[in-house]
N, C-alpha and C. Protein backbone atom coordinates (compact mmCIF):
# COMPACT_ATOMS: atom_id res chain seq x y z
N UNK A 1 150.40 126.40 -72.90
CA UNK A 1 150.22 127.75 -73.40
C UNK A 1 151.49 128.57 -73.20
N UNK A 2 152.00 129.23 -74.00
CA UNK A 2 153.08 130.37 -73.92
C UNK A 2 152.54 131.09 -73.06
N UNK A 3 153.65 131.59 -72.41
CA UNK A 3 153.46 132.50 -71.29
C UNK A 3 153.04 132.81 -70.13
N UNK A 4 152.85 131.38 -69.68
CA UNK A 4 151.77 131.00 -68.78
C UNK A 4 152.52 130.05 -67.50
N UNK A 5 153.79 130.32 -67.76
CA UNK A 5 154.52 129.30 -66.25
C UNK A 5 155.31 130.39 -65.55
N UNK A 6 154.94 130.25 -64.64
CA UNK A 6 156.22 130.96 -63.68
C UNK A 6 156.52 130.22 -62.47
N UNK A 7 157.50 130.86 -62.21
CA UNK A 7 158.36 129.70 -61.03
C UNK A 7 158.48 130.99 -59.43
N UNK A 8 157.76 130.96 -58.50
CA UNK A 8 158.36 131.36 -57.30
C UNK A 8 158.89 130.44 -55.82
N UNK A 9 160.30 131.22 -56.32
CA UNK A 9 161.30 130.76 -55.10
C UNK A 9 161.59 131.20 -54.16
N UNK A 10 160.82 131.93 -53.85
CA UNK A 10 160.90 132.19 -52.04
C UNK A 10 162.96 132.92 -52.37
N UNK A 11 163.12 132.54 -50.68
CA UNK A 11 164.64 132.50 -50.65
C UNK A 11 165.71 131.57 -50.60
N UNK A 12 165.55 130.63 -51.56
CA UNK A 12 166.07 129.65 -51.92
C UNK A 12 167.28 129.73 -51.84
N UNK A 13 168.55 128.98 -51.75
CA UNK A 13 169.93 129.25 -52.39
C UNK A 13 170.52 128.19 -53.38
N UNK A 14 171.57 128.16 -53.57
CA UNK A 14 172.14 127.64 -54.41
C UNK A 14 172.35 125.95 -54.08
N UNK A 15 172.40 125.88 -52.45
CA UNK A 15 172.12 124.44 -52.60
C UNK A 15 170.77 123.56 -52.89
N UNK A 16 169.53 124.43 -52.75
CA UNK A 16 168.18 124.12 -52.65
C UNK A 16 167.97 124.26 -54.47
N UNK A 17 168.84 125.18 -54.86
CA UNK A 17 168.55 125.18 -56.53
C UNK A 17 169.21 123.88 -57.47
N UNK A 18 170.39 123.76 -56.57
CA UNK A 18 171.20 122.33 -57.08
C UNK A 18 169.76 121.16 -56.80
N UNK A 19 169.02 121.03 -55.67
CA UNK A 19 168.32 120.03 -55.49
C UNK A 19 166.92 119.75 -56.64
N UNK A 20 166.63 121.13 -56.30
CA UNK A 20 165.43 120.90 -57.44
C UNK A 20 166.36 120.51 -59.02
N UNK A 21 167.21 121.08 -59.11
CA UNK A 21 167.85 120.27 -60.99
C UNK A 21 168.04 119.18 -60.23
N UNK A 22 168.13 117.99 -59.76
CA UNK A 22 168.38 117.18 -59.16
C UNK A 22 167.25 116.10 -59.23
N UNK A 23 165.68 116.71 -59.27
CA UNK A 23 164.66 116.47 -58.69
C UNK A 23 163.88 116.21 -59.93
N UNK A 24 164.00 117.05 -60.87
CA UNK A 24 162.92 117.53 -62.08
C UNK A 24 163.42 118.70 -62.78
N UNK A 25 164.62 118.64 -63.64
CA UNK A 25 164.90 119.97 -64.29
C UNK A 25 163.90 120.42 -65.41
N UNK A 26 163.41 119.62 -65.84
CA UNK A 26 162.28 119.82 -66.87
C UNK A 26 160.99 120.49 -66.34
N UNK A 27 161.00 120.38 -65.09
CA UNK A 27 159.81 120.74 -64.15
C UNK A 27 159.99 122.66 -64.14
N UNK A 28 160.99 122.88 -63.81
CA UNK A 28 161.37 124.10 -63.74
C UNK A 28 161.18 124.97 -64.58
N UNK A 29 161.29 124.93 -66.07
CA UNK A 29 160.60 125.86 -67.27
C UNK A 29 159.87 126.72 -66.75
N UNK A 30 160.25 127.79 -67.09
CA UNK A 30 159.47 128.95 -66.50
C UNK A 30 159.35 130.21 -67.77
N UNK A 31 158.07 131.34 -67.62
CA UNK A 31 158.18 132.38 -69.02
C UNK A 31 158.79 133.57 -67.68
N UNK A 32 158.01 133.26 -66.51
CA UNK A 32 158.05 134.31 -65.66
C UNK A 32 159.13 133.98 -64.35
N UNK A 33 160.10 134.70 -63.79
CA UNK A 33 160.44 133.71 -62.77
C UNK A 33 160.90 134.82 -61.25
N UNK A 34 160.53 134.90 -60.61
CA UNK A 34 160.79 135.45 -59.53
C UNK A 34 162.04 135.05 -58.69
N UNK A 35 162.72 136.19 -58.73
CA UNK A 35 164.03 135.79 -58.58
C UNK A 35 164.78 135.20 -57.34
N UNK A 36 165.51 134.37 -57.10
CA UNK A 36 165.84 133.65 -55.58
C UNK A 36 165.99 134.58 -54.64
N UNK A 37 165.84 134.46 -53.57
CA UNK A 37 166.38 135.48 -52.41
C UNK A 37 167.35 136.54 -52.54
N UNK A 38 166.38 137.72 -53.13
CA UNK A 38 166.05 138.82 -53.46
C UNK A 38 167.45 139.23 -54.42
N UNK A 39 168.06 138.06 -55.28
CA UNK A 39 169.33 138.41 -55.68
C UNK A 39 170.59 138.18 -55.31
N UNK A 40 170.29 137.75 -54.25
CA UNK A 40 172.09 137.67 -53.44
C UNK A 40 172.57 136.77 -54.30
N UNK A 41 173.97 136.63 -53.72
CA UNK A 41 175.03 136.55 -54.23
C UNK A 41 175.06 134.55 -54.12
N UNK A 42 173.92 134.21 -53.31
CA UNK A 42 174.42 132.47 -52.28
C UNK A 42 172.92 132.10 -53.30
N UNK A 43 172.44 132.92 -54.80
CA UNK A 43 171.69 131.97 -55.36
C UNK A 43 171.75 133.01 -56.96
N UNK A 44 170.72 131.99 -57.55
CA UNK A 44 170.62 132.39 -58.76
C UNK A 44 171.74 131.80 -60.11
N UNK A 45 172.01 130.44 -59.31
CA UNK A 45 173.26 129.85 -60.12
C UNK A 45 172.68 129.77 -61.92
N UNK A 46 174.03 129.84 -62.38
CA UNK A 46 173.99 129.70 -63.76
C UNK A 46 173.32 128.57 -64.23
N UNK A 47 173.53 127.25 -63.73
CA UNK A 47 172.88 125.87 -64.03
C UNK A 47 171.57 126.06 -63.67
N UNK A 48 170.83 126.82 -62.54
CA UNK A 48 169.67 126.90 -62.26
C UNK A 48 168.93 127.67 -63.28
N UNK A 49 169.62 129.21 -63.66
CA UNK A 49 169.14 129.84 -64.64
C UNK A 49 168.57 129.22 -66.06
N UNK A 50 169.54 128.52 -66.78
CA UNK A 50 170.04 127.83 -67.86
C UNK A 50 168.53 127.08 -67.61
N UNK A 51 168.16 126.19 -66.76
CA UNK A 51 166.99 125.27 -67.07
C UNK A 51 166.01 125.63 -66.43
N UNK A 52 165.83 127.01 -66.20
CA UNK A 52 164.53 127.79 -65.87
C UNK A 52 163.97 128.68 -67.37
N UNK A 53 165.50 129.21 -67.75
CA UNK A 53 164.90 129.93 -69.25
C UNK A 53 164.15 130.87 -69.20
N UNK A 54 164.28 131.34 -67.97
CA UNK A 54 163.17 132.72 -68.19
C UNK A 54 162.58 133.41 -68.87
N UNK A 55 161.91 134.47 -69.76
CA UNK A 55 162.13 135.35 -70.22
C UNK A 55 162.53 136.83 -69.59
N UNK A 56 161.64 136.59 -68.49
CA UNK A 56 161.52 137.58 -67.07
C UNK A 56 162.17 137.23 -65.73
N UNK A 57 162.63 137.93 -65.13
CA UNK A 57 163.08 137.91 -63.71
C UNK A 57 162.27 138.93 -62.77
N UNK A 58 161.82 138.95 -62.19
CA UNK A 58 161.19 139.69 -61.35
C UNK A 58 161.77 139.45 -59.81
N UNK A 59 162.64 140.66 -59.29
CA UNK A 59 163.24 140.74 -57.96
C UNK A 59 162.91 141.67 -57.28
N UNK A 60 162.48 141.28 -55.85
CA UNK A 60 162.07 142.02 -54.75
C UNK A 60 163.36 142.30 -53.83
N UNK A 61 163.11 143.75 -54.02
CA UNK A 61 164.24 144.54 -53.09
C UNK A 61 164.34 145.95 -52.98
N UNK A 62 164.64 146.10 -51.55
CA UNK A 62 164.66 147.36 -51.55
C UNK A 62 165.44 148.85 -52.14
N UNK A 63 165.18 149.77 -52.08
CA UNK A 63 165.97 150.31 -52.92
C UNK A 63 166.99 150.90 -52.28
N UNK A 64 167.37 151.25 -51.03
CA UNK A 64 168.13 151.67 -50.45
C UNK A 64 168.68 150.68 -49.25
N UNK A 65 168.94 149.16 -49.45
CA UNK A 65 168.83 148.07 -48.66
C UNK A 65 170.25 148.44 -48.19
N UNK A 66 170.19 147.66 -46.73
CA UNK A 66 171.58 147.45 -46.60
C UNK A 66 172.06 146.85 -47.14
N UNK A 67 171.75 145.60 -47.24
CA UNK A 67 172.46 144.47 -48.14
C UNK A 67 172.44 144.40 -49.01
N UNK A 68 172.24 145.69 -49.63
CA UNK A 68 173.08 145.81 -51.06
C UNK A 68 172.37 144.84 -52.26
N UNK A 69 170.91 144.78 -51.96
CA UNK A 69 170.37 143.79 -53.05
C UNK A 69 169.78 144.13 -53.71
N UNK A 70 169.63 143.81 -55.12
CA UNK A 70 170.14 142.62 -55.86
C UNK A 70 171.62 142.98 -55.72
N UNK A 71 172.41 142.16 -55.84
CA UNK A 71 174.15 141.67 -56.32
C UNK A 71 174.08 142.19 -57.82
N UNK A 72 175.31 143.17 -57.89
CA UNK A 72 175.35 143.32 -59.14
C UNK A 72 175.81 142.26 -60.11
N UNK A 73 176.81 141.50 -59.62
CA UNK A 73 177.35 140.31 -60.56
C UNK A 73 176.20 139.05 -61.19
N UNK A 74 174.68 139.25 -59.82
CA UNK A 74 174.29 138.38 -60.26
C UNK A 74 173.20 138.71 -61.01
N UNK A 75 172.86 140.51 -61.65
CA UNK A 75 171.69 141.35 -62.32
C UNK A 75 172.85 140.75 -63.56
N UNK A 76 174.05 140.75 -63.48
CA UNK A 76 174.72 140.44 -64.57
C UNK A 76 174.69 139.07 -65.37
N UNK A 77 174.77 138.22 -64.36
CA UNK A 77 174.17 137.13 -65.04
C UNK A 77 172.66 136.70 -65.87
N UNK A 78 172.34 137.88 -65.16
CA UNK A 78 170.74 137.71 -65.96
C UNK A 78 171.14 137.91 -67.21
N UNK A 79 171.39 139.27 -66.87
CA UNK A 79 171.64 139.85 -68.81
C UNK A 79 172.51 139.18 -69.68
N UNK A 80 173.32 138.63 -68.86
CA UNK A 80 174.58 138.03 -70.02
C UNK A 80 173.57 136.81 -70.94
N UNK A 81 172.77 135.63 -69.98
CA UNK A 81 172.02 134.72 -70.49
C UNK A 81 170.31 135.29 -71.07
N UNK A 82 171.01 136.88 -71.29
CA UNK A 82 168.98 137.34 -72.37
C UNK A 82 168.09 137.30 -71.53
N UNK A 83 168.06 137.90 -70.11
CA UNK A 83 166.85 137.31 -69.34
C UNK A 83 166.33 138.92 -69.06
N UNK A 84 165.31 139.19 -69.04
CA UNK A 84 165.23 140.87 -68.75
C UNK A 84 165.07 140.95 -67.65
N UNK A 85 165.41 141.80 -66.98
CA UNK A 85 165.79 142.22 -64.96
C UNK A 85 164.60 143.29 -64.90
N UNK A 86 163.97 142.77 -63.86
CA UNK A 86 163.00 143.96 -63.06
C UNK A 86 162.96 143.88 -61.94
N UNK A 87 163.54 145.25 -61.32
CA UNK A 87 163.18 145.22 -59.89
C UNK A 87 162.50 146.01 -59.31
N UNK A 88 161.63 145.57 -57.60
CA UNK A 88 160.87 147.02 -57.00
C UNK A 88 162.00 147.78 -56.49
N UNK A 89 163.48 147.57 -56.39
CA UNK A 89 163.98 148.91 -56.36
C UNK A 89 163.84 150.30 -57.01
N UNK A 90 163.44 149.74 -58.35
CA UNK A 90 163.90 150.60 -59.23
C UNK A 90 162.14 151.10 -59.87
N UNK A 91 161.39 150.10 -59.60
CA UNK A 91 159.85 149.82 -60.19
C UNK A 91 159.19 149.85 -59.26
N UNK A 92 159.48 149.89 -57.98
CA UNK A 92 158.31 149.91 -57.22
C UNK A 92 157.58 148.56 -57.56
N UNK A 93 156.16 148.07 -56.94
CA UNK A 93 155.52 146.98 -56.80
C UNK A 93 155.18 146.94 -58.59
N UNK A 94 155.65 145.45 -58.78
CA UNK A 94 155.81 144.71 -60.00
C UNK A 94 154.23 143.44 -60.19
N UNK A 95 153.45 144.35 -61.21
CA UNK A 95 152.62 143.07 -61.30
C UNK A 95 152.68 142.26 -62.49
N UNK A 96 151.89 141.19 -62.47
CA UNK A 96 152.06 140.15 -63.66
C UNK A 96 150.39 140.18 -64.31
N UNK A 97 150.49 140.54 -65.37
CA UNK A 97 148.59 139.92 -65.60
C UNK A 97 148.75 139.08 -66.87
N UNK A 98 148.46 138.00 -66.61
CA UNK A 98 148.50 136.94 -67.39
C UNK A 98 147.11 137.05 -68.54
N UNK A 99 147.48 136.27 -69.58
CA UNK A 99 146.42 136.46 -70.70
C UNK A 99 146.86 134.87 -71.41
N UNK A 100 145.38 134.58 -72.30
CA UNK A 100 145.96 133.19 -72.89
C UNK A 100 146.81 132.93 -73.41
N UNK A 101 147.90 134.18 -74.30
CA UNK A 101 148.88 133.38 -74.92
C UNK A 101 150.04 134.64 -74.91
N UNK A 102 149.94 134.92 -73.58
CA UNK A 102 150.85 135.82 -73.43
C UNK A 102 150.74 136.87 -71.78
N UNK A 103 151.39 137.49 -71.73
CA UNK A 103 151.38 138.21 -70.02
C UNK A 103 152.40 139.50 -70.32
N UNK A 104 151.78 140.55 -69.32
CA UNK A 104 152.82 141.73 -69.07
C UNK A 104 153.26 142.29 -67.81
N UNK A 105 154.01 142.47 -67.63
CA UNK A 105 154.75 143.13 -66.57
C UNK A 105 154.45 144.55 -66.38
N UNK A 106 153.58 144.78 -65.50
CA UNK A 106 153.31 145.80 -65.00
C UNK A 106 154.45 147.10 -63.76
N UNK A 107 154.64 148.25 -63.59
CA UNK A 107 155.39 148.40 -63.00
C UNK A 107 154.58 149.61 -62.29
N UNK A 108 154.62 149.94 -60.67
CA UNK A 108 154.33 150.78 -60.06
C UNK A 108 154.43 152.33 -60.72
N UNK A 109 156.21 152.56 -60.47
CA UNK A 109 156.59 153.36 -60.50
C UNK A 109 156.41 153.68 -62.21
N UNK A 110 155.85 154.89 -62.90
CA UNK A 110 156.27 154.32 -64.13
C UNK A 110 154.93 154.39 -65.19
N UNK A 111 154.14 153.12 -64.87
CA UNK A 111 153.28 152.93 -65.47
C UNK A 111 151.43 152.77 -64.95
N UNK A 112 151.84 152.37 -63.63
CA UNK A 112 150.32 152.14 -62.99
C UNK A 112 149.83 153.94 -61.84
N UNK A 113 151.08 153.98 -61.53
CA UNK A 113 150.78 155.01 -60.72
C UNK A 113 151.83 156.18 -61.11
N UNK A 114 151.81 156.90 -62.48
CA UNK A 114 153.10 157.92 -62.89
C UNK A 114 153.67 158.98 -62.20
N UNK A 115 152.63 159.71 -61.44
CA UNK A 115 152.79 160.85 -60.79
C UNK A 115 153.20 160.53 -59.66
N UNK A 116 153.70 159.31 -59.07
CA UNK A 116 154.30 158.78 -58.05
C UNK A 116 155.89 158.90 -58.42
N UNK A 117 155.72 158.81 -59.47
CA UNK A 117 157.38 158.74 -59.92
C UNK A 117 157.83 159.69 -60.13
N UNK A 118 159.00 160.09 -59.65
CA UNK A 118 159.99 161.67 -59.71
C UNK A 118 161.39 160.92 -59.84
N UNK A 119 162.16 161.64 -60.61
CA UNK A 119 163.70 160.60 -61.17
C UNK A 119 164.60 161.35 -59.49
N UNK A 120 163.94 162.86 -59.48
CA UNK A 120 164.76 163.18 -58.44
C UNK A 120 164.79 162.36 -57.09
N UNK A 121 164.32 161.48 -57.40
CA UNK A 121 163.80 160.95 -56.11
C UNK A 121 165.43 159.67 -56.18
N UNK A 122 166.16 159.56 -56.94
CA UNK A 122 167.11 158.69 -56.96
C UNK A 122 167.03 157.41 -57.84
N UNK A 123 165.42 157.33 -57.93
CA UNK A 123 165.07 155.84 -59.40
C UNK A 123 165.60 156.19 -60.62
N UNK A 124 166.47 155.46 -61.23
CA UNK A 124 166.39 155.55 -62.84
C UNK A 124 165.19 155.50 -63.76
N UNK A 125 165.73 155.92 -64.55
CA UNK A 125 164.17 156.39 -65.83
C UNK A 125 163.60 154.72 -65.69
N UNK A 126 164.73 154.05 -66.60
CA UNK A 126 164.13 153.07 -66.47
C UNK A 126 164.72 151.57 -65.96
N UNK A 127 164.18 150.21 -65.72
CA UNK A 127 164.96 149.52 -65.44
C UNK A 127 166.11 149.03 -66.07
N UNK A 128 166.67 148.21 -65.06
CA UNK A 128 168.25 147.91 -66.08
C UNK A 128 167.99 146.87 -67.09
């Protein structure tokens, strides 16, 4: 069924992403994919991307993190390979509701709970 695989990776990195293409790249196909450890910079490789195919990325992170996550170079790689970026920085808690031949991305901030959301608050209107 379309729309109906997703892939969660914990905090995987780039050597654990080399293993799984290693393992079963065909296995990996994904519509939905939750993004490696929370964005950094030590995952989310291009070869991993490429045979996941996302349509979606969904990344957990804070919005005022120290560590600076997601990596901008690697929100960039999303977009460069067509993948659409969502984060709870920016969305607050991100849900998925799946349907037979298709699913939507729900967003806290925004859409489930509106009057929670104030731009003054430092969130952009909308995600990147």
């Amino acid at each position: 069924m379309a729309g109906q695989d997703q892939l969660l990776t914990g905090d995987i990195e780039a050597q654990t992403e080399r293993a799984l293409l290693r393992l079963d790249r065909r296995a990996l196909r994904a519509d939905v994919l939750q993004v490696p450890h929370h964005g950094s910079k030590t995952s989310s490789t291009g070869a991993f991307l490429r045979a996941v195919r996302p349509q979606v990325a969904l990344a957990s992170a804070g919005r005022y993190s120290p560590w600076r996550l997601p990596a901008e170079a690697v929100v960039q790689r999303y977009q460069r390979l067509g993948i659409r970026w969502r984060d709870t920085a920016v969305s607050g808690q991100l849900s998925v509701r799946f349907y037979p031949h298709r699913y939507d991305v729900l967003a806290y901030r925004g859409q489930i709970s509106r009057r929670w959301y104030h731009q003054w608050f430092g969130v952009a209107a909308l995600n990147r």
